[in-house]
C-alpha atoms as a PDB file:
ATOM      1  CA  UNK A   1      50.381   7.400 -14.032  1.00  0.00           C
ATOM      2  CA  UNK A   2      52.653   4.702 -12.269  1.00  0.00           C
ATOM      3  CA  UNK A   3      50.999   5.559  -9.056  1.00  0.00           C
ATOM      4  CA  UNK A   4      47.852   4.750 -10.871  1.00  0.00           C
ATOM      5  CA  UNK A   5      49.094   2.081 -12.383  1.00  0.00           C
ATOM      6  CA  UNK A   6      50.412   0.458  -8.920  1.00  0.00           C
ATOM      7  CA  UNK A   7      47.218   1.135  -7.099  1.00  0.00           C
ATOM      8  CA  UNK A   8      45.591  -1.188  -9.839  1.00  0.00           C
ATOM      9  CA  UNK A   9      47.847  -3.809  -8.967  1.00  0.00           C
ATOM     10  CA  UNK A  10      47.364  -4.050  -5.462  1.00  0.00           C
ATOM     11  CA  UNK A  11      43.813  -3.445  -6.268  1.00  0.00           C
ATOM     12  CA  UNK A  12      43.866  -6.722  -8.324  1.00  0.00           C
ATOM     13  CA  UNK A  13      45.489  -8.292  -5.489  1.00  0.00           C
ATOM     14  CA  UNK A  14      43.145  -7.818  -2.750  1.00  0.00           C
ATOM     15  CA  UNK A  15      40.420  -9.189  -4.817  1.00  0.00           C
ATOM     16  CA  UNK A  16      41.988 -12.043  -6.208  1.00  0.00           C
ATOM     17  CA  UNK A  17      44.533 -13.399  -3.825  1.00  0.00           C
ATOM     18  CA  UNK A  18      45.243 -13.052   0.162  1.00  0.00           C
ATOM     19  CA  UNK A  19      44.313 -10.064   2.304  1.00  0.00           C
ATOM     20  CA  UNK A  20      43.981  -9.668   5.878  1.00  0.00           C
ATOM     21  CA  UNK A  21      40.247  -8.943   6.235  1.00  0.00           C
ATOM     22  CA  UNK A  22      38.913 -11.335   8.757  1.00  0.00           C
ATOM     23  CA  UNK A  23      35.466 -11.786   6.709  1.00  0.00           C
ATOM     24  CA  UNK A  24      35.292 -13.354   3.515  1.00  0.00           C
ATOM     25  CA  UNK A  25      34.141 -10.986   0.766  1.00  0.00           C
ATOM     26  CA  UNK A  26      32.223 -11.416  -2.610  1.00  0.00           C
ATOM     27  CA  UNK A  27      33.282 -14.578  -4.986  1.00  0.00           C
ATOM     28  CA  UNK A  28      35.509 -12.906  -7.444  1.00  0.00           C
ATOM     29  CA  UNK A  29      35.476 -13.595 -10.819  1.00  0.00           C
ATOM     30  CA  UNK A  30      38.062 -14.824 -12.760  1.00  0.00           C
ATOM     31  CA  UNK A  31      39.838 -12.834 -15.182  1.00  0.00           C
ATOM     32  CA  UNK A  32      40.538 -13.567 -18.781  1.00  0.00           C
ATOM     33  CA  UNK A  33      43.973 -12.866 -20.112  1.00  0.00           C
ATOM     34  CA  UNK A  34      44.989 -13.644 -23.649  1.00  0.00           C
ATOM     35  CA  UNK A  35      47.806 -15.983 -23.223  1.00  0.00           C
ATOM     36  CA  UNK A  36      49.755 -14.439 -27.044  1.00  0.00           C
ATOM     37  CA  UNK A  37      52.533 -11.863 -27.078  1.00  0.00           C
ATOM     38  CA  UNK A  38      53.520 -12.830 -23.383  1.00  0.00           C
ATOM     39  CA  UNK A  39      57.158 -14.286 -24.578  1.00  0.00           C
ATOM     40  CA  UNK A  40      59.119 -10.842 -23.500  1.00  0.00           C
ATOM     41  CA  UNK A  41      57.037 -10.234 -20.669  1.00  0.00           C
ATOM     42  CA  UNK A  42      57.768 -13.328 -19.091  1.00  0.00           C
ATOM     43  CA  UNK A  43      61.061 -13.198 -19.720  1.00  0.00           C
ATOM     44  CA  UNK A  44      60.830  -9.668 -17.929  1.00  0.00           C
ATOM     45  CA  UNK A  45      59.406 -11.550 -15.088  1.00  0.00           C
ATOM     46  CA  UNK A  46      62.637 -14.340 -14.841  1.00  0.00           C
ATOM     47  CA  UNK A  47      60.064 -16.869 -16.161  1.00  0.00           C
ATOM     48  CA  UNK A  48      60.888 -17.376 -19.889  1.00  0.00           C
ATOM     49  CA  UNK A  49      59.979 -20.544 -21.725  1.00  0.00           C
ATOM     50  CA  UNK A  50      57.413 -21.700 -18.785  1.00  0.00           C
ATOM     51  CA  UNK A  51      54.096 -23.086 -18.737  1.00  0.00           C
ATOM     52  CA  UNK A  52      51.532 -22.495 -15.598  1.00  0.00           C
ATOM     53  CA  UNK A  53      52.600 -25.512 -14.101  1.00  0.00           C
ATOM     54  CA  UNK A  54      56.490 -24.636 -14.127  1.00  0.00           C
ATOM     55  CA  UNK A  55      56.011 -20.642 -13.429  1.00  0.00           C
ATOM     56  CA  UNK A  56      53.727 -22.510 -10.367  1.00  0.00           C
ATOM     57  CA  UNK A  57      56.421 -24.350  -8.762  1.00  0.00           C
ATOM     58  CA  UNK A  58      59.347 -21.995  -9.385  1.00  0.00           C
ATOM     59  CA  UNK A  59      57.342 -19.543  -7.514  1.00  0.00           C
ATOM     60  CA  UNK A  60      55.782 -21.787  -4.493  1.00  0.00           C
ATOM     61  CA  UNK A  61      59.483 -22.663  -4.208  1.00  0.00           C
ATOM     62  CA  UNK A  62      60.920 -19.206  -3.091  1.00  0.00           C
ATOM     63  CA  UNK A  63      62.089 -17.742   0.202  1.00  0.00           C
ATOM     64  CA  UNK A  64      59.509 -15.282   0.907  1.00  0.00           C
ATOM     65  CA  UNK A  65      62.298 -12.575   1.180  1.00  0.00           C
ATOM     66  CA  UNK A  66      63.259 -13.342  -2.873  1.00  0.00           C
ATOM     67  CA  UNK A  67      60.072 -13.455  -4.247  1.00  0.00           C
ATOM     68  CA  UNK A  68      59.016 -10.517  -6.402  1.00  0.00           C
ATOM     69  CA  UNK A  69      57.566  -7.222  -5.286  1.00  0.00           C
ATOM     70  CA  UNK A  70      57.100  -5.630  -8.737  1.00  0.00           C
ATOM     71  CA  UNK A  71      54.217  -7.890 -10.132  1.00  0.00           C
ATOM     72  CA  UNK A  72      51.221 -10.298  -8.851  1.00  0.00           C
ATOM     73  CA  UNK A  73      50.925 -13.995  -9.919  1.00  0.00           C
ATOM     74  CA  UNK A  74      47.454 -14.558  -9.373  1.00  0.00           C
ATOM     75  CA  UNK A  75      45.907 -18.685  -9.670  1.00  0.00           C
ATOM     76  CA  UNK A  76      42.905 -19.040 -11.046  1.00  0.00           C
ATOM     77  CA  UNK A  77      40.963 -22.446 -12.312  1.00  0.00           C
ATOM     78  CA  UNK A  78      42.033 -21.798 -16.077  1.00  0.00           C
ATOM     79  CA  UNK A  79      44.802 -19.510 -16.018  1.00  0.00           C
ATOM     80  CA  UNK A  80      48.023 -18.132 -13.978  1.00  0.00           C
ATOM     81  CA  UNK A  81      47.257 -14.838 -14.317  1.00  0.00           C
ATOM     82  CA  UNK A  82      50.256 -11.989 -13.992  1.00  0.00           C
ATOM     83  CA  UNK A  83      50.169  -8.209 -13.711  1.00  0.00           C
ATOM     84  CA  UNK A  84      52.812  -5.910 -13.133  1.00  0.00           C
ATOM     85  CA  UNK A  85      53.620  -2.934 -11.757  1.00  0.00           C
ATOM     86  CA  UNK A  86      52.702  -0.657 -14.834  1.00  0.00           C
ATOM     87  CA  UNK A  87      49.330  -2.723 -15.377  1.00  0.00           C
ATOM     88  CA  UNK A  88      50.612  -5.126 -17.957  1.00  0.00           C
ATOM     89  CA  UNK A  89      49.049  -8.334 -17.932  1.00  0.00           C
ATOM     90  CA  UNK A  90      49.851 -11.838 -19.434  1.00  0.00           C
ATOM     91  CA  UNK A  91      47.611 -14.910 -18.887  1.00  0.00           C
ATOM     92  CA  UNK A  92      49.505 -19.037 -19.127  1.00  0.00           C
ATOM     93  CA  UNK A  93      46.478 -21.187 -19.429  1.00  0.00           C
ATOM     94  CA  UNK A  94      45.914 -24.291 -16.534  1.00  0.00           C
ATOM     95  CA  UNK A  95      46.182 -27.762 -17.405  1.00  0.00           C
ATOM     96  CA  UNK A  96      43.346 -28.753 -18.380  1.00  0.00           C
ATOM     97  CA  UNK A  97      42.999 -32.300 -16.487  1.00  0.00           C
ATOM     98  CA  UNK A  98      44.513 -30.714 -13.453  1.00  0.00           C
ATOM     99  CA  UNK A  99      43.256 -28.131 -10.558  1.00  0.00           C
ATOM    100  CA  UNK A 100      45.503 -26.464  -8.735  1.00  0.00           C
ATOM    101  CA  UNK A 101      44.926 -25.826  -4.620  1.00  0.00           C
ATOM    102  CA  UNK A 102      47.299 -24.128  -2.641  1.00  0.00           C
ATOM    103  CA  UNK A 103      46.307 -24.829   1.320  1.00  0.00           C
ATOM    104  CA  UNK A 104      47.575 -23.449   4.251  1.00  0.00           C
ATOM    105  CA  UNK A 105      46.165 -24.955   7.476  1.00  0.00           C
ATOM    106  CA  UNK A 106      46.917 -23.131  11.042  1.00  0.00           C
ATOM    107  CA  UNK A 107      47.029 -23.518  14.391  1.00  0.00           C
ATOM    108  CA  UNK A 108      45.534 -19.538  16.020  1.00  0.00           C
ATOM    109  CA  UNK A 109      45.791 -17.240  12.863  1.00  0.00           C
ATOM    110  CA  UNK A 110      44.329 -16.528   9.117  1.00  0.00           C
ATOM    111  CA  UNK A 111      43.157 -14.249   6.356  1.00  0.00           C
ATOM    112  CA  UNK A 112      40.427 -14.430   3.185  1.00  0.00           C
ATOM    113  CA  UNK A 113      41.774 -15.905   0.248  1.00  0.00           C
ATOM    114  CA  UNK A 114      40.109 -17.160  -3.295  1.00  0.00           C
ATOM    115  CA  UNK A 115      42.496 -17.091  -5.854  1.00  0.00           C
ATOM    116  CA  UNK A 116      45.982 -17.880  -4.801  1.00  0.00           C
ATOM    117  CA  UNK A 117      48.843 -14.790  -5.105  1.00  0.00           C
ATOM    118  CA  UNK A 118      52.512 -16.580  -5.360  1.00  0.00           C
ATOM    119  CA  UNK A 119      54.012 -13.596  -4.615  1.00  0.00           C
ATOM    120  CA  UNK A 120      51.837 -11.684  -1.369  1.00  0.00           C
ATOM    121  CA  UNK A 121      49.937 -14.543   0.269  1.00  0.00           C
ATOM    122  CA  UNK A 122      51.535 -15.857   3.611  1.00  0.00           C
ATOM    123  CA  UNK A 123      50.293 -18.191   5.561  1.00  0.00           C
ATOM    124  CA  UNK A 124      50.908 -19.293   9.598  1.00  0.00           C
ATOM    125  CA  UNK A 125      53.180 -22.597   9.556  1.00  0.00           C
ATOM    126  CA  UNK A 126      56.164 -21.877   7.102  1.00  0.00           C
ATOM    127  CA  UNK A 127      57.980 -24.667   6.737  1.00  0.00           C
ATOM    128  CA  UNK A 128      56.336 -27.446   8.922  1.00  0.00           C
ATOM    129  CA  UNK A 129      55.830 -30.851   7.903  1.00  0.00           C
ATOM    130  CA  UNK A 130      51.729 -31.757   7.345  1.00  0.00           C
ATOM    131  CA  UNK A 131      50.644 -34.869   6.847  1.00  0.00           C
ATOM    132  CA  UNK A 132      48.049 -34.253   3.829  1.00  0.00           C
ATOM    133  CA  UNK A 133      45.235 -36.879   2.338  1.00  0.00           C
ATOM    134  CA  UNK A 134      43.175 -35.697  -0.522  1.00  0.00           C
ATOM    135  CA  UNK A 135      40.049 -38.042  -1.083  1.00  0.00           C
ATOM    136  CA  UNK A 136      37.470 -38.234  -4.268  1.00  0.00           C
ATOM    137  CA  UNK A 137      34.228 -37.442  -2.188  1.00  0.00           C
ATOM    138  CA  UNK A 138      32.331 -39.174  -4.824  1.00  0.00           C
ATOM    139  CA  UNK A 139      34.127 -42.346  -5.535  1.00  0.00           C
ATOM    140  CA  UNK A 140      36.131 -42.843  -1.998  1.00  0.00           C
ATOM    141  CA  UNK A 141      39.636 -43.069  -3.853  1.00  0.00           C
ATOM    142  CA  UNK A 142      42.315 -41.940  -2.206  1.00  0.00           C
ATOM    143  CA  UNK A 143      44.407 -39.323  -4.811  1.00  0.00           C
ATOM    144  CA  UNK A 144      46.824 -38.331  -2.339  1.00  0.00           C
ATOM    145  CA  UNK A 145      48.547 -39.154   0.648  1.00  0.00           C
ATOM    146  CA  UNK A 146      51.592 -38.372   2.222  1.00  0.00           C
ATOM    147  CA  UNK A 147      53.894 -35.894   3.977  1.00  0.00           C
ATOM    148  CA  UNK A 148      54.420 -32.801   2.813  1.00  0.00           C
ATOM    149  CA  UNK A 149      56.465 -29.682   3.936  1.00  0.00           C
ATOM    150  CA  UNK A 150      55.024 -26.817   3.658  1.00  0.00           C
ATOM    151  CA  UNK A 151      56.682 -23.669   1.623  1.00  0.00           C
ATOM    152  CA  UNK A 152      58.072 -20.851   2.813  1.00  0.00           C
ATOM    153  CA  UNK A 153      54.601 -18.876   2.830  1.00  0.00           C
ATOM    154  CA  UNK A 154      52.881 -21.199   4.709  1.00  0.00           C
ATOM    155  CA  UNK A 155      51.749 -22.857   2.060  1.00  0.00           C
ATOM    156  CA  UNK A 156      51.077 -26.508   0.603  1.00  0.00           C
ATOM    157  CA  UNK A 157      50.777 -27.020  -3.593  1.00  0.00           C
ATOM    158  CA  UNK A 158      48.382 -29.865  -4.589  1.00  0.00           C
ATOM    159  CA  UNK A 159      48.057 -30.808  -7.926  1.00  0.00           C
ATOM    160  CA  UNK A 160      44.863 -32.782  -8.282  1.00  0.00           C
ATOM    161  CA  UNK A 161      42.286 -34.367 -11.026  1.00  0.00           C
ATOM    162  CA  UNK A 162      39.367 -31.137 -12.261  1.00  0.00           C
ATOM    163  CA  UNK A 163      36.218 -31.511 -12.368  1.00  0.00           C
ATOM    164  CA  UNK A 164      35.369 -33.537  -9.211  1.00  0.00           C
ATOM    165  CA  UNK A 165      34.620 -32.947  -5.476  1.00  0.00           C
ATOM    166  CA  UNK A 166      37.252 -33.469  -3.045  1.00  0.00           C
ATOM    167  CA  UNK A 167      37.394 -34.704   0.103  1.00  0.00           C
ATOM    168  CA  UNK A 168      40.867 -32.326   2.206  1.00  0.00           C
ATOM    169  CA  UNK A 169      42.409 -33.775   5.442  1.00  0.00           C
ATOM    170  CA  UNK A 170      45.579 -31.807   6.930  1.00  0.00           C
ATOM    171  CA  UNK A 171      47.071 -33.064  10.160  1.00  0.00           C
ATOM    172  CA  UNK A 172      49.989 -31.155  12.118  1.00  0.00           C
ATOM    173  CA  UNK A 173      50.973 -31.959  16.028  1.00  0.00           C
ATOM    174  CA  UNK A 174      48.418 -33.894  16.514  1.00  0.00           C
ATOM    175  CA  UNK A 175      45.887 -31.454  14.817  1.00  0.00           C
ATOM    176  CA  UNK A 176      43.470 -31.873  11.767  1.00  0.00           C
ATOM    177  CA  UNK A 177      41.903 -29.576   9.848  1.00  0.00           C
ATOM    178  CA  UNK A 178      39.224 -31.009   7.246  1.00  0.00           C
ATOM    179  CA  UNK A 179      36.754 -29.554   4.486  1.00  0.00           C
ATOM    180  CA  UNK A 180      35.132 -30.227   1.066  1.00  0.00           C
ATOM    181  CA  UNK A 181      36.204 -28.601  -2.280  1.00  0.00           C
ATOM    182  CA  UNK A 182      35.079 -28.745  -5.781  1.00  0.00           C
ATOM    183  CA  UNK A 183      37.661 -28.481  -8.459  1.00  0.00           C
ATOM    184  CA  UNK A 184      35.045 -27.780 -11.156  1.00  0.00           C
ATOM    185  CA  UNK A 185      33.785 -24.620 -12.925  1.00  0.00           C
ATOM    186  CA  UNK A 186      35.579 -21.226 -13.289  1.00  0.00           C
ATOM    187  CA  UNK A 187      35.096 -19.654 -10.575  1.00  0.00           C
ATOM    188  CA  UNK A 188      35.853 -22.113  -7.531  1.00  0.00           C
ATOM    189  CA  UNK A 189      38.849 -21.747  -5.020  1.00  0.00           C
ATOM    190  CA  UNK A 190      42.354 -21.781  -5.915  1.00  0.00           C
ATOM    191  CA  UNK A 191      43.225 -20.934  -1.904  1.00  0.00           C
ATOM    192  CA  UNK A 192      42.186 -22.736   0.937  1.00  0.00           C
ATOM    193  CA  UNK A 193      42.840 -20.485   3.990  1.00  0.00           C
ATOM    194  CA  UNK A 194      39.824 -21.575   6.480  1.00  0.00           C
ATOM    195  CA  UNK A 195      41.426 -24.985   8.110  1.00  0.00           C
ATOM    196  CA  UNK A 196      42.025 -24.530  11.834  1.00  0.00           C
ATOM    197  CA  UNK A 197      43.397 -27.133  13.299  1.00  0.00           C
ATOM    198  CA  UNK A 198      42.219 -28.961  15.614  1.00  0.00           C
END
């Protein structure tokens, strides 16, 4: 039954956050957690009293080597979705004025990635400073721009307006790696794994 259990987990995993395919598969779609009765659960997870937002950046702040084995944290447009080991599942819903991308540009390798995983997705440049600009492709206004380090995944945590279309620029060594996202709907990316740079 734990076996079974397990399997479902990493099931949930592949489809939702990183995995080393080389082709991207089907759009998955979200899932929907109720967000009551999580309080003990959370707690069981070390993130008591948090909100998306704060479970988010205690978890993008880890040493890959500390974070948890024993459940998934999965980011999804409306909700931080998290599943453990036995199958048990709580859902903290997304700001709602605010998107979350997690980006992770490289230099010669990859994976597929929709929604986000805080605690299995790694990316190539751990720890690297990136020089990151964030544009409204609409409007032309510049939302963000600055230097950021990247965590110890490989990874880079925007926080940026929903609902609009947005303009991604990451530089690194002389290297940039663009594209085009749209922080609207349900279903859109939380990950951003295909930027080569360049």
């Amino acid at each position: 039954m734990v076996a079974a259990a397990a399997g479902s987990v990493l099931a949930l995993a592949a489809l939702t956050g990183c995995s080393t395919a080389p082709a991207p598969v089907a759009q998955p779609e979200p899932t929907v957690v109720a967000a009551e009765h999580t309080g003990e659960f959370l707690a069981e997870l070390g993130l008591a009293g948090l909100d998306a937002r704060a479970a988010i950046d205690r978890l993008d702040r880890m040493p890959v080597a500390q974070r948890p084995g024993d459940f998934t944290a999965s980011v999804q447009p409306a909700q931080l979705v998290l599943t453990d080991a036995s199958g048990r599942t709580a859902g903290l819903p997304m700001p709602e004025d605010e998107y979350y991308l997690s980006a992770a540009p490289y230099v010669s390798q990859t994976h597929s990635c929709h929604f986000h995983s805080l605690t299995t997705c790694l990316g190539e440049l751990a720890g690297k400073e990136v020089q990151v600009k964030a544009t409204d492709a609409d409007t032309g206004e510049v939302l963000v721009e600055k230097s950021a380090k990247t965590f110890d995944n490989g990874f880079l945590g925007l926080w940026v307006p929903r609902g609009i279309n947005l303009d991604l620029e990451f530089s690194y060594e002389g290297k940039t790696a663009k594209t085009t996202v749209s922080t609207a709907g349900s279903t859109n990316a939380t990950c951003l794994t295909e930027l080569p740079l360049v």
